[in-house]
Protein backbone atom coordinates (compact mmCIF):
# COMPACT_ATOMS: atom_id res chain seq x y z
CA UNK A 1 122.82 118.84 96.18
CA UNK A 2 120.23 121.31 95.02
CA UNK A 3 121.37 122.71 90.93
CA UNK A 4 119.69 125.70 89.88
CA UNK A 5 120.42 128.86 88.18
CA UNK A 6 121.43 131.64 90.39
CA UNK A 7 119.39 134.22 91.48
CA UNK A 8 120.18 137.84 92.62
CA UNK A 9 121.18 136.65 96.16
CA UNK A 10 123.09 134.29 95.06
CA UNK A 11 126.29 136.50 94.10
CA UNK A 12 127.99 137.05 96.78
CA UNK A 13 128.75 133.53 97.87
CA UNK A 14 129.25 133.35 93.52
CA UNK A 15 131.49 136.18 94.09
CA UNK A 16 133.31 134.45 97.28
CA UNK A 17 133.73 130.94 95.71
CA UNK A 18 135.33 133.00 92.34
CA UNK A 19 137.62 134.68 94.78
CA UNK A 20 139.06 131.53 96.24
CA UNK A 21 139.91 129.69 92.72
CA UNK A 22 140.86 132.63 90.68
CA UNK A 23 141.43 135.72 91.29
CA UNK A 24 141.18 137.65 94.81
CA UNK A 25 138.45 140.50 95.41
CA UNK A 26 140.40 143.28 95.09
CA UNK A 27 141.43 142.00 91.76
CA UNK A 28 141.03 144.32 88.85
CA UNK A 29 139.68 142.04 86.45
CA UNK A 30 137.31 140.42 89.40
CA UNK A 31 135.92 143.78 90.22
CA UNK A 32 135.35 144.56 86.33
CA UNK A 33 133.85 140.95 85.72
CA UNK A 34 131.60 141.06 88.09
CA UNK A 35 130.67 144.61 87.71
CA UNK A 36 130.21 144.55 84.18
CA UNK A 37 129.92 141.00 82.99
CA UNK A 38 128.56 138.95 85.19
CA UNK A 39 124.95 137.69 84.58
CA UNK A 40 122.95 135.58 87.36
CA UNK A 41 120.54 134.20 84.88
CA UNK A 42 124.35 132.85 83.31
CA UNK A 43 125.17 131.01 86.59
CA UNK A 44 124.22 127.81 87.45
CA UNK A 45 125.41 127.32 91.19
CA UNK A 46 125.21 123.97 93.45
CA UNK A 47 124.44 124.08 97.20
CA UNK A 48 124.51 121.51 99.95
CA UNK A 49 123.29 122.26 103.22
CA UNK A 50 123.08 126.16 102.63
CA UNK A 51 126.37 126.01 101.04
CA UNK A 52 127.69 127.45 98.06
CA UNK A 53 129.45 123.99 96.64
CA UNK A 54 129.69 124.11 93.12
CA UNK A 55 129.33 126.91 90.53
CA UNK A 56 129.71 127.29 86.79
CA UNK A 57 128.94 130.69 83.97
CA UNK A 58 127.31 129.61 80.69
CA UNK A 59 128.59 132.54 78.47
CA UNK A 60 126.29 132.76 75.27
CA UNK A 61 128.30 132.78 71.90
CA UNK A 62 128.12 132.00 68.31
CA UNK A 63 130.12 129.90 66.94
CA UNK A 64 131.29 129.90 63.07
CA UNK A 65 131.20 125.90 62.38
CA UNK A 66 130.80 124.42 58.99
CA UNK A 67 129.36 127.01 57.26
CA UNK A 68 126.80 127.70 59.85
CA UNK A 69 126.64 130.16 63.30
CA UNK A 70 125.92 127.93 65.59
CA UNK A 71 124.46 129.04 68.84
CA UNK A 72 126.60 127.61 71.86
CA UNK A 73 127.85 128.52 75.55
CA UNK A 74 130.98 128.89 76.45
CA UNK A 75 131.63 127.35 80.11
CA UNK A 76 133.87 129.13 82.32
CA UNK A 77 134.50 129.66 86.01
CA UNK A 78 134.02 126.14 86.99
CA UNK A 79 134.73 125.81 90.73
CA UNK A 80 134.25 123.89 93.76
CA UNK A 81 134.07 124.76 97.67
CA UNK A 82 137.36 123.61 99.09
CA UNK A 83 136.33 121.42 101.60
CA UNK A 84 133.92 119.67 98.92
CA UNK A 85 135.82 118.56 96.29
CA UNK A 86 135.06 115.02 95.69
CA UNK A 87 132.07 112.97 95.55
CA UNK A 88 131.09 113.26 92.24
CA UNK A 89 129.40 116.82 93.07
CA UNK A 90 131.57 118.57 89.38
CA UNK A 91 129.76 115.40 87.59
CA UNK A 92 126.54 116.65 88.43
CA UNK A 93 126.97 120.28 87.83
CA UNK A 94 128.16 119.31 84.22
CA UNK A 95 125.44 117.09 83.91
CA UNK A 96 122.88 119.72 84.97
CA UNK A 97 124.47 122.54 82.20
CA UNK A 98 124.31 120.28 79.39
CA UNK A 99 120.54 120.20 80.30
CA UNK A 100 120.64 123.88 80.84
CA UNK A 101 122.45 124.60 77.16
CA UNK A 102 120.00 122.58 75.80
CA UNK A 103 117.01 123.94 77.07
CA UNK A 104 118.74 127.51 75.35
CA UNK A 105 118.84 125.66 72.25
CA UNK A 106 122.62 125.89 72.20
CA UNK A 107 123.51 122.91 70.43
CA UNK A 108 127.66 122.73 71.33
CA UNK A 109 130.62 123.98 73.85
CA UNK A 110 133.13 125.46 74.08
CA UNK A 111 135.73 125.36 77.57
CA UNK A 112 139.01 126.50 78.58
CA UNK A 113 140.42 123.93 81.16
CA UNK A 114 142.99 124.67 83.88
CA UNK A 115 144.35 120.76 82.83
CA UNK A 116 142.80 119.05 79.52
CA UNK A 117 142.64 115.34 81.30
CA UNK A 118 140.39 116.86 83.90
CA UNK A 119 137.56 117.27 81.37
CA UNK A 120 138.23 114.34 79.10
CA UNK A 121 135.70 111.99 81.30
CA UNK A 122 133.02 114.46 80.65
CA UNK A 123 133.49 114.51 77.13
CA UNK A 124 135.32 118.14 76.58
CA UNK A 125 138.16 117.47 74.10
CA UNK A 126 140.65 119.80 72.87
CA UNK A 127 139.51 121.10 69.45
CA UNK A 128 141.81 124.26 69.24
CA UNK A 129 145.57 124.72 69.09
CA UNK A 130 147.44 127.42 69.03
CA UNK A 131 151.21 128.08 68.65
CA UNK A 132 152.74 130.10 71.20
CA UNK A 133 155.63 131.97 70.54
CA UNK A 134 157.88 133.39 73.59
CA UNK A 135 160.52 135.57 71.92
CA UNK A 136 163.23 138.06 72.20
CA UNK A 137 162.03 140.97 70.98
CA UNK A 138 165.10 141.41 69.54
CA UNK A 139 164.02 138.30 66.67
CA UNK A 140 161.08 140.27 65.35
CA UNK A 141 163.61 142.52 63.53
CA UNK A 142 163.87 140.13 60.52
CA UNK A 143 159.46 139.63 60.13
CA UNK A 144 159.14 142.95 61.25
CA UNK A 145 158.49 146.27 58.43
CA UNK A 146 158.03 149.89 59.33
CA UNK A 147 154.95 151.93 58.53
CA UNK A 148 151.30 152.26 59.06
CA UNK A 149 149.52 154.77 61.91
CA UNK A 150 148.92 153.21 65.41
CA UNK A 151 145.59 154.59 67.60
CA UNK A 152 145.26 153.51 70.98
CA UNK A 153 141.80 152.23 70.94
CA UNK A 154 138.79 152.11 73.45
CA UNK A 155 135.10 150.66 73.91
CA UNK A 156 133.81 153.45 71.61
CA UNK A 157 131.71 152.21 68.58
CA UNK A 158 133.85 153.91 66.23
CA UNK A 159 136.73 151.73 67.43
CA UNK A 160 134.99 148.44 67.62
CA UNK A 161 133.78 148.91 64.04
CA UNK A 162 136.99 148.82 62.96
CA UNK A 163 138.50 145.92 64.96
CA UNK A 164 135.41 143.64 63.81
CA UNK A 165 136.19 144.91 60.56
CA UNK A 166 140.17 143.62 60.53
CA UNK A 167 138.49 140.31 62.55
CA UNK A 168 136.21 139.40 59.79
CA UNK A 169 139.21 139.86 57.44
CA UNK A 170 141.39 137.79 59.93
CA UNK A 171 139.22 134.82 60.39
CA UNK A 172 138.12 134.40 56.41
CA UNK A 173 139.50 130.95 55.38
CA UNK A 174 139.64 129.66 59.26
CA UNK A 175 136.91 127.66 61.02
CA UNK A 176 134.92 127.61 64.44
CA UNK A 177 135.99 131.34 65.96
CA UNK A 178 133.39 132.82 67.22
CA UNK A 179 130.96 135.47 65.88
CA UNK A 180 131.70 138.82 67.93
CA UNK A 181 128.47 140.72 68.44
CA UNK A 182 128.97 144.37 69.77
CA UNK A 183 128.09 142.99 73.56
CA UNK A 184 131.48 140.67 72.96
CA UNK A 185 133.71 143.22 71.35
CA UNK A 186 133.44 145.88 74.73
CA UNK A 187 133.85 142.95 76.87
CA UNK A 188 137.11 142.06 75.00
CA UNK A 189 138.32 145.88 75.48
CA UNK A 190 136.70 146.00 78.61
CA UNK A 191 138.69 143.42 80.48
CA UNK A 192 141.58 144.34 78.72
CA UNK A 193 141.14 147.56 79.92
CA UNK A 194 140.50 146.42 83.52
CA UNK A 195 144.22 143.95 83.24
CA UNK A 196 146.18 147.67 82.83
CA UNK A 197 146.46 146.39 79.14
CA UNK A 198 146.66 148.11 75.79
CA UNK A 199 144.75 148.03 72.35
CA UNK A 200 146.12 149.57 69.31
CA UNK A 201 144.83 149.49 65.95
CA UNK A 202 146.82 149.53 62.87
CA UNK A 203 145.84 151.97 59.62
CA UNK A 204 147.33 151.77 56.45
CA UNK A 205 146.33 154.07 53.62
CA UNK A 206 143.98 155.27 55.93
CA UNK A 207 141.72 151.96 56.45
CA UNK A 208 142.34 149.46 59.58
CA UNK A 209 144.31 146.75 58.90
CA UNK A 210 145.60 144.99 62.10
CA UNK A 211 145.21 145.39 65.82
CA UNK A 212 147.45 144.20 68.77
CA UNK A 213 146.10 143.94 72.04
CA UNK A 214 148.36 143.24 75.05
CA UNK A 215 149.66 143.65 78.21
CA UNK A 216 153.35 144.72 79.96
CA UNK A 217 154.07 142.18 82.55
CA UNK A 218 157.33 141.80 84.39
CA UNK A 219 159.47 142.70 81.32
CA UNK A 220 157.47 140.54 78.91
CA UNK A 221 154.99 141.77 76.22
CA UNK A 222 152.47 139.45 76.62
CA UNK A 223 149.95 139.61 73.59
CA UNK A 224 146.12 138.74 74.17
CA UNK A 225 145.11 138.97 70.48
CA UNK A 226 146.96 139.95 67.35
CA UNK A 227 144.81 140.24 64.03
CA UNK A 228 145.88 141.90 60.57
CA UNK A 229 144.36 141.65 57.20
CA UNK A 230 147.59 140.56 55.19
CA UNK A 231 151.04 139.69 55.79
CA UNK A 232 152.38 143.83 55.29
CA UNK A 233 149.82 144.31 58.33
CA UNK A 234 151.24 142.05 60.53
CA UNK A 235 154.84 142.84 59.64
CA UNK A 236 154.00 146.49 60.47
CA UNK A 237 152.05 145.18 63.94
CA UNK A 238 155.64 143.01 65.06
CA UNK A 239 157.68 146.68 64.06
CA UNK A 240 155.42 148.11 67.09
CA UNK A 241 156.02 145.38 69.26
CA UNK A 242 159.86 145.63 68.30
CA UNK A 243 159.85 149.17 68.78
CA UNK A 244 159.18 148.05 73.01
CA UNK A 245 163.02 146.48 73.19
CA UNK A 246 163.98 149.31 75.40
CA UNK A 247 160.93 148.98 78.15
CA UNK A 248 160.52 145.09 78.02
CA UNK A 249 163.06 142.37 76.77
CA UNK A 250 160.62 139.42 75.34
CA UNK A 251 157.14 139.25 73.59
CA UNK A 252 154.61 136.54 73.86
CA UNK A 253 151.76 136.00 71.56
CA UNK A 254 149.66 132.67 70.61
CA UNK A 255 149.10 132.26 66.66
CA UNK A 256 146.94 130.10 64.83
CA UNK A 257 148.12 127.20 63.45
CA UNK A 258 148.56 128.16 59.98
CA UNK A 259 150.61 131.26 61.02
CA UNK A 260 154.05 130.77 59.35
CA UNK A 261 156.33 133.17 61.44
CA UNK A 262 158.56 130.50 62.17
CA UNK A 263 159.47 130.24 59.16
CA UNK A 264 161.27 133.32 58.80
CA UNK A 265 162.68 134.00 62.10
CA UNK A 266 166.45 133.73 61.93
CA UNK A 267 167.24 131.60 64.91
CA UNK A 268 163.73 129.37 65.37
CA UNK A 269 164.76 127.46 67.38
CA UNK A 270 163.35 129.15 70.23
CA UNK A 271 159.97 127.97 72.72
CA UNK A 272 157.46 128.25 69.91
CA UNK A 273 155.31 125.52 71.71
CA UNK A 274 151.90 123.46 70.33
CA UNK A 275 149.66 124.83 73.06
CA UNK A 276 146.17 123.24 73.21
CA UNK A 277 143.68 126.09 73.70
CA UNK A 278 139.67 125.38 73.86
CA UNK A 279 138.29 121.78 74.14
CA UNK A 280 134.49 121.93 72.39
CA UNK A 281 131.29 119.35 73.26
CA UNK A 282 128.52 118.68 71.47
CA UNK A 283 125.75 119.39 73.84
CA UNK A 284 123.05 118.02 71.47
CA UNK A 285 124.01 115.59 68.46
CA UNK A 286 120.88 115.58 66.47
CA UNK A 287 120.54 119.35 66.58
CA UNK A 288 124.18 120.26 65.95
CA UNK A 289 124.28 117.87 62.79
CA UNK A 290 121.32 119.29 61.32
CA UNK A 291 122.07 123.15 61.66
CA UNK A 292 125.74 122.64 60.38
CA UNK A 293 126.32 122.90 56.62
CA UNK A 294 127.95 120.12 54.16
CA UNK A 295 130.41 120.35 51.55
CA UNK A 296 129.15 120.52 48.10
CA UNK A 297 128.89 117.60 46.47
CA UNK A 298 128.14 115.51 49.71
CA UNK A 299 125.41 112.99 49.32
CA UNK A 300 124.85 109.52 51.16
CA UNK A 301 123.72 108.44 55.02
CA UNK A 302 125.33 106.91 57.78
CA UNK A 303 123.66 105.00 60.98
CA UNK A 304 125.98 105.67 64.20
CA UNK A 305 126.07 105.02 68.09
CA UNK A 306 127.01 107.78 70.16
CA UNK A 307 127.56 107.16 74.13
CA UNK A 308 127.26 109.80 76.16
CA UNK A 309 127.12 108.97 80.08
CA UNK A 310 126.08 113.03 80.64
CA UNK A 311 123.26 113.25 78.28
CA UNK A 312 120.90 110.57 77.46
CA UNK A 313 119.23 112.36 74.62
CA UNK A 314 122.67 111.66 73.17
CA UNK A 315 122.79 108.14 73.94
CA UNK A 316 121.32 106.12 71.09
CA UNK A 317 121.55 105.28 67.15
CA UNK A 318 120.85 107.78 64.51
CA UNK A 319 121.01 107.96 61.11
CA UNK A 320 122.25 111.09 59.10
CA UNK A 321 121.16 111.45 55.46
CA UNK A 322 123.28 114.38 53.55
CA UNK A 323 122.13 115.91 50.68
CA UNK A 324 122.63 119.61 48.70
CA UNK A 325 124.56 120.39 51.56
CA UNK A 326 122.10 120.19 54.47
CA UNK A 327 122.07 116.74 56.66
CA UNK A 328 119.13 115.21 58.08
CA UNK A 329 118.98 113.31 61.43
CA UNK A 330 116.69 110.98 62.84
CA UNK A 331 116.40 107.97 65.67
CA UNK A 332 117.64 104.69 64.46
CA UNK A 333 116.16 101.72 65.46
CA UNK A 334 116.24 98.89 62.58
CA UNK A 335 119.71 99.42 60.72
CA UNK A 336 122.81 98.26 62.62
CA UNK A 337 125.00 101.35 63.20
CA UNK A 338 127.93 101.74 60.57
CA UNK A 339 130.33 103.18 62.99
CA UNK A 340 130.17 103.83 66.99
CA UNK A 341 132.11 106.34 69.48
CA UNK A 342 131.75 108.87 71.82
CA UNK A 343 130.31 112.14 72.11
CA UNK A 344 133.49 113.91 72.55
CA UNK A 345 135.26 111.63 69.49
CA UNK A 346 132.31 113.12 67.19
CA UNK A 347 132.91 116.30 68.54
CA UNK A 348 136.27 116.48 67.26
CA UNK A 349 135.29 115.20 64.36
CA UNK A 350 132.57 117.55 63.60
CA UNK A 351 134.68 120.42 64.76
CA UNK A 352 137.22 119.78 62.33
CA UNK A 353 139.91 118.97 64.78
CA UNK A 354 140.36 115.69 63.65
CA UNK A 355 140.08 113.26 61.07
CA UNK A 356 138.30 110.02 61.15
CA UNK A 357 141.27 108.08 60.29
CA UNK A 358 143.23 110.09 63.49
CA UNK A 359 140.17 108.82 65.53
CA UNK A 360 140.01 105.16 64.31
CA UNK A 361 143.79 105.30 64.76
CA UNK A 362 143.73 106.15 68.42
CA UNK A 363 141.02 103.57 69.08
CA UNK A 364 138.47 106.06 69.68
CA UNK A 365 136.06 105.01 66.55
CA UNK A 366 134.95 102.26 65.26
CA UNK A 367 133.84 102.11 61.81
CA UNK A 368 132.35 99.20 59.98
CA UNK A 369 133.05 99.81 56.60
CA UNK A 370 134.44 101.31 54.30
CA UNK A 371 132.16 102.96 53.09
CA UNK A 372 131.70 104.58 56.11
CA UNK A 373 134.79 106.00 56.10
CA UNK A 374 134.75 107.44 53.18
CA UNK A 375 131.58 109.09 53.76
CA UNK A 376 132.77 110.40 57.39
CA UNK A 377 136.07 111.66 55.57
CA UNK A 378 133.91 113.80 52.65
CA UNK A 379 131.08 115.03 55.33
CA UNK A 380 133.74 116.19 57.67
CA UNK A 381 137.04 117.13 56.56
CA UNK A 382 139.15 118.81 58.85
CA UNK A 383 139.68 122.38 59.21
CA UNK A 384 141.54 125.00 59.90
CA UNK A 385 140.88 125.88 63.54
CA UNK A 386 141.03 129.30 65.28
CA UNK A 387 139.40 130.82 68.45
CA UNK A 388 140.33 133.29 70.91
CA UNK A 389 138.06 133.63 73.71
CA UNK A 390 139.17 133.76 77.21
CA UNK A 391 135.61 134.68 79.27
């Protein structure tokens, strides 16, 4: 099978395969995504015998992680040719993007997968939870507050000043969202736009304070992305989504996981579910651990093993010497590694997800020392996670 990035003539068949696995032609979003979003230069695409087997997008992102933005790719629209789905063909597209992301100097990840499990061989673990919340509208009435001024909001700059504005607000305190640029803020509106969905932003005492975008399907609210600079904000943003209980019966919105709703709903014992959201991957170890920052105070080094079956620049020992919050890493060849796992266990790790006790606990590190542990536990704590991407 011949990997390569697309070219020009390569989007219809890209177009075609997209069809089959998600959504038709005639599609909304489809015609909007690949009028207005699409990039060949993006597309990495797989043939075999003049066909179209294998194609995947390598969406360019920032991502906030440990201080740092990180440059990264998100990897969506992973799909195969029907009639060639096995023989290792999704193996070698992965494979061939990992060398791709690297060669762009994105040093990490990011995927949404149709089934988590799928991915888990090639190393993309879940780093992101949300909770989802599927409601009566009727139980927002006791989290919900009156007030504000509501403006229905398009791709004008005006109106994407102020949503980045209540998104930089939203995310302070959280960890590994994503840095919207301009580009990614019409996209956002843009395929909203294109799903027959809604964006309203939120104004008290004049100055934006919340937004809730979303769209009216089958008698459901069904929120893509609720953000508000305080709790008044989002108890005015649930009053507007309350105010629907004549037009829809139910509401569903995913939170992040410090969101504490549930708390004050007065029958929660409803389908408020853990959802996992985004698995990450560290596409290149040594340059990921050097860009990200440290916590104060952090000081020592630590010779590891990393296996990685998908990128052999991964494959080997390090060592990683922290100091005044910066970490340096180098190849390892004399000192006998203080702790060994995989690519995707460090990515969770590094990401914040989890801890290193969680990973020695599920048999997925193993540490050497104590030392080491200690170490791992003060140069990666875990974090508060939060992303929202979709494409």
């Amino acid at each position: 099978m011949e990997i390569r990035l697309a070219r020009d003539e390569d989007t219809e068949a890209v177009k075609w395969l997209w069809s089959y696995c998600f959504e038709h032609e005639t599609d909304p979003f489809f015609i909007w995504y690949f009028s207005n979003y699409y990039k060949a230069e993006n597309t990495l695409v797989g043939y075999e015998q003049g066909t179209l087997a294998v194609s995947l997008q390598l969406i360019p992102y920032k991502l906030f992680l440990r201080g740092q933005e990180i440059p990264m790719s998100y990897v969506v629209g992973v799909d195969t040719d029907p009639q060639m789905r096995s023989g290792g063909r999704i193996n070698d597209l992965l494979r061939e993007a990992l060398v791709e992301m690297r060669r762009r100097n994105h040093h990490a990840s990011i995927l949404m997968p149709f089934k988590a499990g799928f991915y888990y061989p090639y190393q993309w673990e879940i780093c992101y939870h949300h909770y989802k919340y599927v409601l009566s509208l009727d139980d927002l009435k006791p989290v919900a507050s009156k007030g504000g001024t509501f403006l229905p909001v398009r791709d004008d700059q005006a109106s994407i000043d102020a949503l980045a504005d209540v998104y930089r607000k939203f995310v302070q305190g959280r960890h590994g969202y994503v840095v919207r640029s301009k580009d990614d803020w019409q996209a956002a509106i843009g395929g909203l736009l294109a799903e027959s969905g809604f964006c309203y932003l939120l104004l008290l005492d004049g100055s934006p304070a919340g937004y809730v975008m979303y769209t009216i399907q089958q008698k459901r609210i069904v929120v893509r992305e609720m953000a508000y600079s305080g709790q008044e904000a989002q108890q005015k943003l649930f009053y507007f989504l309350y105010n629907h209980r004549s037009q829809v019966g139910q509401v569903e919105w995913n939170s992040p996981l410090d969101d504490t709703t549930a708390f004050s709903l007065f029958d929660p014992k409803q389908d408020i579910r853990f959802f996992p959201f985004m698995t990450g991957r560290i596409v290149d170890v040594a340059k990921l651990l050097t860009a990200i920052g440290y916590p104060e105070g952090a000081k020592g080094k630590l010779v590891f093993h990393i296996d990685d079956e998908l990128a052999e620049w991964n494959e080997k020992d390090f060592s990683l010497t922290v100091a005044d919050g910066r970490g340096a890493v180098v190849t390892e060849s004399d000192q006998a590694p203080d702790f060994r796992c995989s690519v995707g266990a460090l990515t969770q790790l590094v990401f914040g997800r989890l801890s290193v006790l969680q990973l020695i606990a599920m048999n997925r590190m193993v540490v050497n020392n104590q030392e080491a542990i200690d170490l791992l536990d003060v140069f990666f704590p875990v974090c508060n996670n939060y992303i929202n991407e979709y494409y």
